[in-house]
Protein backbone atom coordinates (compact mmCIF):
# COMPACT_ATOMS: atom_id res chain seq x y z
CA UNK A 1 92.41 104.27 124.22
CA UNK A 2 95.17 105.39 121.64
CA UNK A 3 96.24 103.80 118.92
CA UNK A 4 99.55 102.58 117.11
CA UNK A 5 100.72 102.19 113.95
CA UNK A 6 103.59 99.47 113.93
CA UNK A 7 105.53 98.15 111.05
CA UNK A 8 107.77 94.74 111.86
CA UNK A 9 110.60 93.83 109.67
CA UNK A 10 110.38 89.70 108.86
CA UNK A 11 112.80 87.94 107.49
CA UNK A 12 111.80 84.31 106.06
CA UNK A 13 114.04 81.32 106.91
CA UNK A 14 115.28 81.02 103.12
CA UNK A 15 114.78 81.89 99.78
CA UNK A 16 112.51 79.33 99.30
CA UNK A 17 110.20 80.38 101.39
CA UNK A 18 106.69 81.82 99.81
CA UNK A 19 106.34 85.02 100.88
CA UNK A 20 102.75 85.34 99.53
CA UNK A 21 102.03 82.25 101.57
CA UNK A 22 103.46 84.14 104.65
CA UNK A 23 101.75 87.39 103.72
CA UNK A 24 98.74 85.18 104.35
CA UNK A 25 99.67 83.55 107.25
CA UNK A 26 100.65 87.16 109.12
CA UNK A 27 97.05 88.47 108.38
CA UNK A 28 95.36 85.71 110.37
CA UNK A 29 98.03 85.98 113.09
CA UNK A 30 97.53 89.69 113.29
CA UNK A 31 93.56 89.69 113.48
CA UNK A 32 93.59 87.09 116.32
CA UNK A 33 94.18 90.10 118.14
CA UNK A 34 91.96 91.58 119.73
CA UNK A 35 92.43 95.53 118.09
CA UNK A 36 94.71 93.77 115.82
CA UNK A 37 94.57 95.54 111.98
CA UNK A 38 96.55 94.27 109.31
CA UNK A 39 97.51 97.26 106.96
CA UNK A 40 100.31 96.45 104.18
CA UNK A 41 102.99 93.83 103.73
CA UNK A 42 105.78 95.13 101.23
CA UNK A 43 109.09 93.20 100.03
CA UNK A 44 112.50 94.87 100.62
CA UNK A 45 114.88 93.31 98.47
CA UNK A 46 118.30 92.10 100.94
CA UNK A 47 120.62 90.48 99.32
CA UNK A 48 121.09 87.75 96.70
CA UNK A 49 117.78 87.36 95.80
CA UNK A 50 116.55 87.22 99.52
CA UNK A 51 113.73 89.44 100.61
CA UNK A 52 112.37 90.82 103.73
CA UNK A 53 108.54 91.85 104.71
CA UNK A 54 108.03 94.86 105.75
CA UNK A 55 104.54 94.62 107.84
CA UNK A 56 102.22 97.82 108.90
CA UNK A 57 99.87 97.02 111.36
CA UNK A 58 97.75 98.98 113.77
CA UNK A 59 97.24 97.77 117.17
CA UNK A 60 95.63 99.04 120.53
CA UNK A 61 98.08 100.90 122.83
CA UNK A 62 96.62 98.38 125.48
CA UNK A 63 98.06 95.61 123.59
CA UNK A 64 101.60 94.57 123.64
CA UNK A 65 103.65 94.89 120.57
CA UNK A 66 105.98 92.27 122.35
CA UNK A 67 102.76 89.68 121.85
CA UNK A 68 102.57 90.06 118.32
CA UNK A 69 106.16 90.29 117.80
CA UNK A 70 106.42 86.82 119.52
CA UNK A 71 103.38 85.41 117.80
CA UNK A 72 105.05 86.45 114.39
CA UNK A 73 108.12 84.93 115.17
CA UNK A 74 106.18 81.49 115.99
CA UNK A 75 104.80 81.43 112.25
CA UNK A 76 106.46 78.42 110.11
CA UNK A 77 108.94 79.80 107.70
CA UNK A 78 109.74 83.06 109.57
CA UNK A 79 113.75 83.44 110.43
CA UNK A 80 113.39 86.54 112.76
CA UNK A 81 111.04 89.31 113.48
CA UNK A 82 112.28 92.79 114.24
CA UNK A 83 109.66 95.77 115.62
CA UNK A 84 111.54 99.01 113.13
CA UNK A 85 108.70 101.58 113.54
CA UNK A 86 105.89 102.19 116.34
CA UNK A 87 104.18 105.85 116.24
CA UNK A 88 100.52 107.05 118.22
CA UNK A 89 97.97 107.24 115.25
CA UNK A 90 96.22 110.75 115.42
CA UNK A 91 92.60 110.74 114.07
């Protein structure tokens, strides 16, 4: 069983929104997964003040990225969720 190293692009509903709050709130809704590993969360600035999270997580190749895509996207204060990067972790 291989696996991947995904990052997710998130984008919060509004400038308001805590991001360190939703930093949080990703963790736990990555690690209810069962292979689920929560690596980094960075900011990307946007626009205007408005920033994006850039997510790195590892996950099982048996496991659906759609899944965690869609449980991301359920999380209160999230505007979209976007999969940008998913490569086979050697080693």
């Amino acid at each position: 069983m291989a696996t991947a190293g995904i990052q997710f692009k998130i984008m919060p509903e509004n400038l308001e929104t805590d991001l360190e709050k939703l930093k949080i709130e990703i963790k736990a809704k990555i690690e209810t997964f069962e292979s689920g590993i929560f690596k980094e969360a960075k900011e990307e600035p946007i626009a205007f003040g408005l920033k994006a999270l850039i997510v790195t997580i590892a996950l099982s190749e048996d496991e659906e990225s759609d899944a965690v895509e869609t449980a991301l996207s359920e999380i209160k204060g999230v505007s979209s969720v976007k999969l940008i990067d998913y490569r086979r972790v050697v080693g």
